[in-house]
Protein backbone atom coordinates (compact mmCIF):
# COMPACT_ATOMS: atom_id res chain seq x y z
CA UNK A 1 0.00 0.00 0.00
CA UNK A 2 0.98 3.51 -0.48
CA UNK A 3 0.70 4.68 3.31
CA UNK A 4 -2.58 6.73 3.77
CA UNK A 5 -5.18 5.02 4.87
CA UNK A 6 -7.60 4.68 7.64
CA UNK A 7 -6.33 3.03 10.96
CA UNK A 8 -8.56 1.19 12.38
CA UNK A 9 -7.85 -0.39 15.67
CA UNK A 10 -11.04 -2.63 15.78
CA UNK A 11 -14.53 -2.79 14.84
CA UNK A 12 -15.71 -2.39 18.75
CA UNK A 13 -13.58 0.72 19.03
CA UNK A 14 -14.79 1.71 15.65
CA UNK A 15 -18.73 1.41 16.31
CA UNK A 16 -18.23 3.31 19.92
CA UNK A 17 -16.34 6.12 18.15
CA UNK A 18 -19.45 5.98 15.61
CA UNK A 19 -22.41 5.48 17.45
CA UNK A 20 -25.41 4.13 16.20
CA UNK A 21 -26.82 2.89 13.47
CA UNK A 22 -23.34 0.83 12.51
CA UNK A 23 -25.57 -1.89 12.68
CA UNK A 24 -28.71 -3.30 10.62
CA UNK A 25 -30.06 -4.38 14.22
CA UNK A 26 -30.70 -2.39 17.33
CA UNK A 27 -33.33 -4.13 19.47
CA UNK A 28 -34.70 -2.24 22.46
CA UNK A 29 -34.51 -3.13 25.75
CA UNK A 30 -37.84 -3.49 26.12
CA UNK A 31 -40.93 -4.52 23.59
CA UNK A 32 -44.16 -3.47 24.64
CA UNK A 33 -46.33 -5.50 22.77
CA UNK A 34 -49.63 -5.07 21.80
CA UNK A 35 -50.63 -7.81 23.88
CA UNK A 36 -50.19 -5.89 26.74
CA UNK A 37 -47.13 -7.45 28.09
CA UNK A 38 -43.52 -5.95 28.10
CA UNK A 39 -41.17 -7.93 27.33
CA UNK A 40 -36.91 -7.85 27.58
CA UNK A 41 -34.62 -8.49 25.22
CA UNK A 42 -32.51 -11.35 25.68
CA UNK A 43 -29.09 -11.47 24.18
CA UNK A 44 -27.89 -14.70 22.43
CA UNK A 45 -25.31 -15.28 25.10
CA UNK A 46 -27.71 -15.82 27.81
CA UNK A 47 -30.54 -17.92 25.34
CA UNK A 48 -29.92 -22.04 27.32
CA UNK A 49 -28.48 -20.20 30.46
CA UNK A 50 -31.79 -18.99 31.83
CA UNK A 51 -32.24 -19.73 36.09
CA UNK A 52 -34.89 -20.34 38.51
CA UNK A 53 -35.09 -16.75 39.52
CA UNK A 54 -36.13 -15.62 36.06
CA UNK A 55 -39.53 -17.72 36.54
CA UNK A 56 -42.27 -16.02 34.80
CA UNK A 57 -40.58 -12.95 33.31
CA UNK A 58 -41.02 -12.64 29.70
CA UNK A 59 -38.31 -12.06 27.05
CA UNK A 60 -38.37 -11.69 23.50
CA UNK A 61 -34.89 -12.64 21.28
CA UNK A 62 -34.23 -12.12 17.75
CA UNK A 63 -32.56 -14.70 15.46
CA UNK A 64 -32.88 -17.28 12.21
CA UNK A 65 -35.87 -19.72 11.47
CA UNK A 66 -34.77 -23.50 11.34
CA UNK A 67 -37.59 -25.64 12.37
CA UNK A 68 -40.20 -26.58 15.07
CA UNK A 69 -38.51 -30.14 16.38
CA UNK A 70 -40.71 -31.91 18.41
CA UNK A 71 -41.81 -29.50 21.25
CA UNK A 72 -38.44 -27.49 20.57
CA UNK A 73 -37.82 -24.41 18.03
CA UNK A 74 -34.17 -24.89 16.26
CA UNK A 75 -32.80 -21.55 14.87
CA UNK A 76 -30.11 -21.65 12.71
CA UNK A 77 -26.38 -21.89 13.93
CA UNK A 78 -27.97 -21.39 17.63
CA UNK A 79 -25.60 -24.02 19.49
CA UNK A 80 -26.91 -25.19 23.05
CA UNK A 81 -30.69 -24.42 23.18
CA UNK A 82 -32.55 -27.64 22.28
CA UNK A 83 -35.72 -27.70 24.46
CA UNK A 84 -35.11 -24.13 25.45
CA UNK A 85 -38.06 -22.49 23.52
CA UNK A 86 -40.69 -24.77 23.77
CA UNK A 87 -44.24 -24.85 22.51
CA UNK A 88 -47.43 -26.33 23.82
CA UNK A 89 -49.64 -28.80 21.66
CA UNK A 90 -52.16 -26.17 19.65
CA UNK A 91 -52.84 -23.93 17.12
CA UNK A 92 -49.51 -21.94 17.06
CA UNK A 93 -47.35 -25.59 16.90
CA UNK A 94 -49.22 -26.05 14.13
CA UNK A 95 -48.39 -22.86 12.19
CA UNK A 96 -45.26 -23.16 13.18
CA UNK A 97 -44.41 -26.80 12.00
CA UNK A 98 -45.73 -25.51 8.55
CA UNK A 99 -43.65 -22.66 8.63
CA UNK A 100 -45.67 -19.91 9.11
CA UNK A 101 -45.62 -17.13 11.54
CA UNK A 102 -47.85 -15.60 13.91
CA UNK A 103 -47.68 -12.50 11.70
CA UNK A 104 -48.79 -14.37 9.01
CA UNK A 105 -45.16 -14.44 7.48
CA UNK A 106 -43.86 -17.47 5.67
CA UNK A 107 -40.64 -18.74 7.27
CA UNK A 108 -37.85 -19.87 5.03
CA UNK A 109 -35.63 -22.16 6.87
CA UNK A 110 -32.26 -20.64 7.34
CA UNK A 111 -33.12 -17.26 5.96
CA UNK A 112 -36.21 -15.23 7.61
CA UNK A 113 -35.54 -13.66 11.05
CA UNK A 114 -37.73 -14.13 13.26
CA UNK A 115 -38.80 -12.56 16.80
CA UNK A 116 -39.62 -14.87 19.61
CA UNK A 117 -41.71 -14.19 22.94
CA UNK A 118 -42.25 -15.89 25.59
CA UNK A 119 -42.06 -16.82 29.23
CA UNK A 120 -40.04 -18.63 31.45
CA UNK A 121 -41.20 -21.73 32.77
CA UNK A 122 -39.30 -24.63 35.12
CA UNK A 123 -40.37 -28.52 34.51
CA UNK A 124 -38.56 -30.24 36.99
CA UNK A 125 -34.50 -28.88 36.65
CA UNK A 126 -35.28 -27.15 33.33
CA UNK A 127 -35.85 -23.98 32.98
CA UNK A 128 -36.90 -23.14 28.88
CA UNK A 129 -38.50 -20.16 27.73
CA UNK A 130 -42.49 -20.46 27.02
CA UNK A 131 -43.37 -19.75 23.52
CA UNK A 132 -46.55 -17.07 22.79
CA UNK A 133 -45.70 -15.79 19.74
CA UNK A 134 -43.17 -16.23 16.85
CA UNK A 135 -43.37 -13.19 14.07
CA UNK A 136 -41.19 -12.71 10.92
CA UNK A 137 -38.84 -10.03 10.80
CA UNK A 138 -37.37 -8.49 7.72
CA UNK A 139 -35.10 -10.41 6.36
CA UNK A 140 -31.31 -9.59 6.90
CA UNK A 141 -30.27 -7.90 3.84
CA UNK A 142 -33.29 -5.59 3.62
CA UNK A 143 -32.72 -4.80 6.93
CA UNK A 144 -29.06 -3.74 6.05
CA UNK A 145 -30.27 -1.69 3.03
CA UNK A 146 -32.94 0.37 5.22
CA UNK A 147 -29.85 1.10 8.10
CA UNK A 148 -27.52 1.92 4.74
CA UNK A 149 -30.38 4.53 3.99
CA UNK A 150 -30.25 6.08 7.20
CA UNK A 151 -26.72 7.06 6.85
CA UNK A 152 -26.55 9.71 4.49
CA UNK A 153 -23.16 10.64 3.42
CA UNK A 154 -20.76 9.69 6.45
CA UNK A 155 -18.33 6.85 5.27
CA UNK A 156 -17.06 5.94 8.37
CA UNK A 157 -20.24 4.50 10.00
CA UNK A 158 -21.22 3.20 6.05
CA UNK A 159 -17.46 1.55 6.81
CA UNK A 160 -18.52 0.02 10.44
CA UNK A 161 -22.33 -1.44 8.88
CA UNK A 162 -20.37 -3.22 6.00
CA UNK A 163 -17.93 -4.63 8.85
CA UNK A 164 -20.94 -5.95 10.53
CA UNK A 165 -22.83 -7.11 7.57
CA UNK A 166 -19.77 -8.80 6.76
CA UNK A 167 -19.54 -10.63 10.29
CA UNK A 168 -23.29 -11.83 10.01
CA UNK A 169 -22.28 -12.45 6.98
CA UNK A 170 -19.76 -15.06 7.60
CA UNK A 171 -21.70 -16.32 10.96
CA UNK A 172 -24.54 -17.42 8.74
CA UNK A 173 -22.84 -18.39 5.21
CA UNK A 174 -25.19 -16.27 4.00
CA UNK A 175 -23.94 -15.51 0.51
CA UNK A 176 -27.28 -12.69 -0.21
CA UNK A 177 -24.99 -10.81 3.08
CA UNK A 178 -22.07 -11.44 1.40
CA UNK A 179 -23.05 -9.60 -1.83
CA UNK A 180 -24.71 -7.14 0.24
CA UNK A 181 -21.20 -6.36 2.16
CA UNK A 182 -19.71 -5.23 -1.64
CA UNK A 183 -23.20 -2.77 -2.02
CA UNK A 184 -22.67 -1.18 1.18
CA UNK A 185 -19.01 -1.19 0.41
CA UNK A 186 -19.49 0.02 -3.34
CA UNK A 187 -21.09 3.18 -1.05
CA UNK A 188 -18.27 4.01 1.46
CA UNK A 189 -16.05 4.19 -1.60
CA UNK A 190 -18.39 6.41 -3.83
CA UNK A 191 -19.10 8.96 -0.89
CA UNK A 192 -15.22 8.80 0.01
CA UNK A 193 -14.02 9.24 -4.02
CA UNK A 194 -16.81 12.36 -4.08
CA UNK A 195 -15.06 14.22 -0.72
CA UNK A 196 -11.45 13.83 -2.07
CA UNK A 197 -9.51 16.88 -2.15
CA UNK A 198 -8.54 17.72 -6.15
CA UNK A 199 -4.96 17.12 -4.84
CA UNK A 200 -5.31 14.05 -2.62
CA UNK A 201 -3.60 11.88 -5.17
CA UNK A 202 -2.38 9.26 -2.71
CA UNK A 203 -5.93 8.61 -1.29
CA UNK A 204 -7.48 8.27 -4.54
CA UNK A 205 -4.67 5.92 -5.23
CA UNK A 206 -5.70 3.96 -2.08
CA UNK A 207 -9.55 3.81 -3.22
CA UNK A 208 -8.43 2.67 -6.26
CA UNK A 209 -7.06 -0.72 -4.75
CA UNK A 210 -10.28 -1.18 -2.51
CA UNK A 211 -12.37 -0.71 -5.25
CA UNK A 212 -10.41 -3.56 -7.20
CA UNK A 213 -9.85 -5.67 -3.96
CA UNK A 214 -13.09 -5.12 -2.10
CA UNK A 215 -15.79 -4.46 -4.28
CA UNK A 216 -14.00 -5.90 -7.74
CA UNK A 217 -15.09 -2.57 -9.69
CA UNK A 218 -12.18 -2.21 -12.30
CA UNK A 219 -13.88 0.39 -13.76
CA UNK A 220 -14.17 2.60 -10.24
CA UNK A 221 -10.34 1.61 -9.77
CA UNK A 222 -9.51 2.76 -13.15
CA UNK A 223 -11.53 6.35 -13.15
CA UNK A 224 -9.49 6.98 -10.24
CA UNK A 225 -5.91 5.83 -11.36
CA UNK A 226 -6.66 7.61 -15.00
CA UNK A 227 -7.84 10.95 -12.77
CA UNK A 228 -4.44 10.33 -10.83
CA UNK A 229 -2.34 9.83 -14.36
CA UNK A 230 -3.57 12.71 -16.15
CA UNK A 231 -3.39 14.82 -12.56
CA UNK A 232 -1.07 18.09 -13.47
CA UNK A 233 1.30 18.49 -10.85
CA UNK A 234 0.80 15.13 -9.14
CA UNK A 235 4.37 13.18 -7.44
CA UNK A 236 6.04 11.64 -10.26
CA UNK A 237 6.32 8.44 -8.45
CA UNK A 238 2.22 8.56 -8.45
CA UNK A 239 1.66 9.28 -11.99
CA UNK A 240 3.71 6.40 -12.84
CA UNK A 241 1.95 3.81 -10.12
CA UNK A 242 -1.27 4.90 -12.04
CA UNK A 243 0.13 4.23 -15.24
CA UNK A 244 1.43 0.94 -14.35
CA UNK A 245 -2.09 -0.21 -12.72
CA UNK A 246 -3.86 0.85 -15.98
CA UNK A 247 -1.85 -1.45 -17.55
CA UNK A 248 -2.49 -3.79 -15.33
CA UNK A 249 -6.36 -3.82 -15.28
CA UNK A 250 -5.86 -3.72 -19.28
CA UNK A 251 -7.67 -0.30 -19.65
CA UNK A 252 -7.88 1.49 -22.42
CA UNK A 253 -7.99 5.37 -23.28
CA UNK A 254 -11.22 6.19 -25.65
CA UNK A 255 -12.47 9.42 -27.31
CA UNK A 256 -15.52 10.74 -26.00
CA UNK A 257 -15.92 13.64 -28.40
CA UNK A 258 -13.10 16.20 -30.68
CA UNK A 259 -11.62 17.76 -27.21
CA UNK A 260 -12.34 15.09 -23.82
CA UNK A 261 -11.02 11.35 -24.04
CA UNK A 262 -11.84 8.91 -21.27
CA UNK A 263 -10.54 4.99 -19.76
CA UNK A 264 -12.57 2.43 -20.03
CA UNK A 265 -12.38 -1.34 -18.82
CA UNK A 266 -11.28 -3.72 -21.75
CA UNK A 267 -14.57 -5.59 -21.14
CA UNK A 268 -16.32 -2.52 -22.09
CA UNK A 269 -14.21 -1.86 -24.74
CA UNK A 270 -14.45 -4.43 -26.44
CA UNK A 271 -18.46 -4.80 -25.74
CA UNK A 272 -18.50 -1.36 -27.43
CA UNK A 273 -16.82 -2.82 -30.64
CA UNK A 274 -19.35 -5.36 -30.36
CA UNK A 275 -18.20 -8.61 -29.38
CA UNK A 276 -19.30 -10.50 -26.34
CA UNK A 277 -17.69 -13.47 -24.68
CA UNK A 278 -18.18 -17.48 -25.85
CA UNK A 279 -17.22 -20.48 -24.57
CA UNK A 280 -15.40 -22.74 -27.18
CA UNK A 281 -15.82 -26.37 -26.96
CA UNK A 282 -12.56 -26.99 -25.78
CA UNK A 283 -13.80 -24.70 -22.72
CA UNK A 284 -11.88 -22.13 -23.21
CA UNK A 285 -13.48 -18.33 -23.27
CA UNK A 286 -13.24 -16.16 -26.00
CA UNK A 287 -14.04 -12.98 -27.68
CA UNK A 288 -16.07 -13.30 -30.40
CA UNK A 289 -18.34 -10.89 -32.73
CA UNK A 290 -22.05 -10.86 -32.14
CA UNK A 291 -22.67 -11.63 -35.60
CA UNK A 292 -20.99 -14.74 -35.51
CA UNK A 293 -22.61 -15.55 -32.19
CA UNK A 294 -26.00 -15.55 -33.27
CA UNK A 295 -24.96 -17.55 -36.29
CA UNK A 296 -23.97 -20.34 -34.19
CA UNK A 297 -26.92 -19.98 -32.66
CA UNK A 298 -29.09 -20.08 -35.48
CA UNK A 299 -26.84 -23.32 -36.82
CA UNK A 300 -27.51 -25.05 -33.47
CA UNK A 301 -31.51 -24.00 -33.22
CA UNK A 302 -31.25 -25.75 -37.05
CA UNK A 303 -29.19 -28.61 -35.99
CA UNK A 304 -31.93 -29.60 -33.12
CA UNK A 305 -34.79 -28.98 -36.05
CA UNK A 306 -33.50 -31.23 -37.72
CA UNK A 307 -32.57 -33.93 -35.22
CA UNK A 308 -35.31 -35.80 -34.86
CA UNK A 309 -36.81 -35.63 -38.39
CA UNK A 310 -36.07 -34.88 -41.79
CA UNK A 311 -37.03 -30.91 -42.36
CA UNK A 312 -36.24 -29.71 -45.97
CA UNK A 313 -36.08 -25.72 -45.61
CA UNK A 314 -37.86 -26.01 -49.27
CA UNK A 315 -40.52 -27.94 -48.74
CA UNK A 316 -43.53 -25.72 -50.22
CA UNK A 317 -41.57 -23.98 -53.53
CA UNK A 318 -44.57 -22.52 -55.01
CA UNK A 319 -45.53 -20.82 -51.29
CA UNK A 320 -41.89 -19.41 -51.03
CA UNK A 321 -41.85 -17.65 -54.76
CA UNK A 322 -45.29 -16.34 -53.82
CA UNK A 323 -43.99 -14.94 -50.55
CA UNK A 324 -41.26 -13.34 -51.89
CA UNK A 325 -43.57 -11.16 -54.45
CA UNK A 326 -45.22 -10.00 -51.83
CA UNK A 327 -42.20 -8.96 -49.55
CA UNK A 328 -42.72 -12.02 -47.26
CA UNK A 329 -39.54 -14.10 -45.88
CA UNK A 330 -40.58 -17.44 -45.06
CA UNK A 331 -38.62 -20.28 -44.57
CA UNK A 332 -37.15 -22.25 -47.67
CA UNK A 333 -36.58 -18.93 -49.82
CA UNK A 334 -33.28 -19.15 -52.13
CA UNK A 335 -31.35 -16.02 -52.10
CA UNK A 336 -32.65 -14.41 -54.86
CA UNK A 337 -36.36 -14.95 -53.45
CA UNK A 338 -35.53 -13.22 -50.15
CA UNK A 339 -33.59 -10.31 -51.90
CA UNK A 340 -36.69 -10.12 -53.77
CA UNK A 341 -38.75 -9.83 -50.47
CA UNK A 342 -36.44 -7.42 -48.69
CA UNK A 343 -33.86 -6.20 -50.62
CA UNK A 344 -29.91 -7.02 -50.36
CA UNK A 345 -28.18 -7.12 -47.20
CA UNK A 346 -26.02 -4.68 -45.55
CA UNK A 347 -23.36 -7.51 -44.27
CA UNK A 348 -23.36 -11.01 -44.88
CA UNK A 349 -21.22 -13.32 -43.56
CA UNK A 350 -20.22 -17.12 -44.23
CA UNK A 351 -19.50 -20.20 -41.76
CA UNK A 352 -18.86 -23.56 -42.61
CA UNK A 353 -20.23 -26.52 -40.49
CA UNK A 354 -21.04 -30.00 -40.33
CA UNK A 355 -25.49 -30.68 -40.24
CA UNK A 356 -26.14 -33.48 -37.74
CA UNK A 357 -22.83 -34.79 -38.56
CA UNK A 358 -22.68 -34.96 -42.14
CA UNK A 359 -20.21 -33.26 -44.69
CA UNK A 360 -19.64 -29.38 -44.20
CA UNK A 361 -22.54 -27.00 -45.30
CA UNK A 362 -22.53 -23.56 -46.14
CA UNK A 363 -24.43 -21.33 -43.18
CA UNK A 364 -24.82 -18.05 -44.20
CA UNK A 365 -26.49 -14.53 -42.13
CA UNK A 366 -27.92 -11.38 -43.81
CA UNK A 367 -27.58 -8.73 -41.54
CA UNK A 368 -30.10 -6.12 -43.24
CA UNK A 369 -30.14 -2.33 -43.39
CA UNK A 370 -33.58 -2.62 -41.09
CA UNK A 371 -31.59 -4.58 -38.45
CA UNK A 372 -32.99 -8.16 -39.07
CA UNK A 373 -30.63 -10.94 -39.71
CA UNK A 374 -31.88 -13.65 -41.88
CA UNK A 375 -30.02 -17.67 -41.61
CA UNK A 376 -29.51 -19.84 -44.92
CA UNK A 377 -28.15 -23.15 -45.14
CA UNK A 378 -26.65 -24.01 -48.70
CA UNK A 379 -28.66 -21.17 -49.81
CA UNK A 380 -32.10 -21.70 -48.45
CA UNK A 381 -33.57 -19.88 -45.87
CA UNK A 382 -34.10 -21.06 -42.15
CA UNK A 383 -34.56 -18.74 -39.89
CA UNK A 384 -34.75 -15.09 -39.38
CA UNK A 385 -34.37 -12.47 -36.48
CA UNK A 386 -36.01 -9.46 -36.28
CA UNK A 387 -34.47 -6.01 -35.18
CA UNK A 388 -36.43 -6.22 -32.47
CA UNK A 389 -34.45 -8.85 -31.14
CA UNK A 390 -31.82 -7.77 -29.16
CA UNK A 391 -28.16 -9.26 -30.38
CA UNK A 392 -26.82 -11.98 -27.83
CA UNK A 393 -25.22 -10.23 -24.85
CA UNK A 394 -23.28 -13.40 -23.80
């Protein structure tokens, strides 16, 4: 790294520095439900460890659905609570064993959050926790994306709720959290780029990596190592970092009009010159034209036509002259009958290729003026694509 940074000397330091919301969760102390009761909240590390002097309080905890077993409520990666919330023969077991909520909610197992109250009740040396009610929750992630709304512009406590989302995250293998982490991240970095001084070279340098590392944005990375390379007046040493790191992510220098040029990824690039990426047989991916992409997939669309039965393109010759007097392309049409029809093409190009695993034939694609692309194979029609089909995209 290239020094700057932000220290951080732990998330707990971190959120006390920040204050709330850091997190997607802050449950009160107390619920005062509409059932008249109040209710505390009980923290994870107390749910199994619950004593004889808590008889008949009520508490309400928050964590992940897993399943009614038996007379027991499993939540997911909650170690050491079998037969701690348990629930009495009746309506609300039966809800609950078919996954649905007292709110009405359906419960997905492993994913919904849900928000437990009950009492505490002894049976013989056991003391468990009552159940009364079980409601879903927003989910994690949406949670998350309400607290990232609440934050305005302040990176550091966008900074501490990615840390947590991250830790959740990981606690749950939860890979919806884990792609949520790189949106909340994607934010820190976009308010942080946006309150850069014009000469803070070296931090936009540093938000350059964590947008390739963090987020894997090459094209955030490379706005701010071109900004840095075309800087007048930046360190020498910098100018030539950015350089090297545009070579590096491959990006390439375009012309956006007679006077301002820009960088663009090499994916984008290359997109813009219309190709898109294929995988070859042999497994390897390449980039290929989106002209020759939709051919292959016009020969392979042909190729299952014809697997199972015998389909001559020119089956009906008097229909396809007929057709093409009247401007019609229909399948079976030579050339001549569809440049009748339509006209000649604006590009055409050629591909050789084996037919259910005969000899070679000749596949050809119009690509007319109007944007349609019409298919031949040894000169007869098969297929056609309107403009308002969009090219393949991958």
């Amino acid at each position: 790294m290239l020094g700057r940074g932000v220290a951080l000397t732990g998330l707990a330091t971190l959120l006390l520095a920040l204050g709330a919301p850091a997190r997607a969760d802050d449950w009160p102390e107390k619920l005062e439900h509409q059932n008249g009761y109040i209710y505390d909240f009980l923290p994870q590390e107390r749910w199994g460890k619950l004593t004889a002097d808590d008889a008949r309080k009520r508490f309400y905890l928050v964590g992940r659905w897993q399943q009614v077993y038996g007379d027991s409520i499993l939540l997911y990666k909650a170690k050491g609570i079998r037969r701690f919330l348990r629930l009495s023969p009746g309506p609300l077991k039966d809800q609950l064993t078919n996954n649905l909520a007292s709110n009405g909610g359906q419960l997905a197992k492993r994913r919904s959050t849900v928000q437990i109250m009950g009492s505490v009740a002894r049976l013989d040396d056991q003391v468990f926790l009552k159940i009364e009610r079980v409601d879903k929750l927003p989910d994690d992630a949406e949670r998350y994306r309400e607290a990232l709304t609440k934050l305005a512009n302040d990176p550091d406590k966008i900074h501490a709720l990615a840390e947590d989302c991250r830790a959740r995250a990981v606690r749950y293998e939860d890979p919806e959290l884990g792609a949520m982490v790189r949106e909340i991240t994607r934010r820190e970095l976009d308010v942080r780029s946006q309150q850069l001084g014009a000469d803070d070279h070296r931090a936009r340098l540093e938000l350059a990596s964590r947008y390739r590392k963090e987020v894997g944005d090459s094209s955030g990375a490379i706005n701010l190592y071109a900004t840095v390379h075309e800087a007048e007046g930046a360190p020498k040493e910098l100018v030539e970092f950015a350089a090297k790191q545009l070579r590096v992510l491959r990006a390439v220098r375009v012309r956006i009009d007679q006077v301002n040029w820009s960088w663009v990824t090499h994916e984008e690039f290359k997109r813009s010159e219309g190709y898109i990426q294929r995988q070859d047989q042999d497994g390897v991916v390449r980039w290929v034209r989106r002209e020759l992409a939709e051919l292959r997939d016009a020969i392979g669309e042909e190729r299952k036509r014809q697997a199972n039965q015998v389909d001559s393109p020119r089956s009906d010759p008097f229909k396809c002259a007929k057709d093409a007097r009247s401007g019609k392309v229909r399948r079976g049409q030579t050339f001549a009958e569809v440049r009748r029809a339509v006209g000649f093409p604006q590009q055409v190009y050629h591909l050789w290729a084996p037919l259910n695993d005969k000899k070679n034939e000749q596949w050809t694609q119009w690509v007319m003026s109007s944007g349609t692309r019409i298919y031949f194979v040894n000169g007869w029609a098969i297929s056609k694509r309107t403009s308002a089909t969009p090219w393949p995209a991958n």
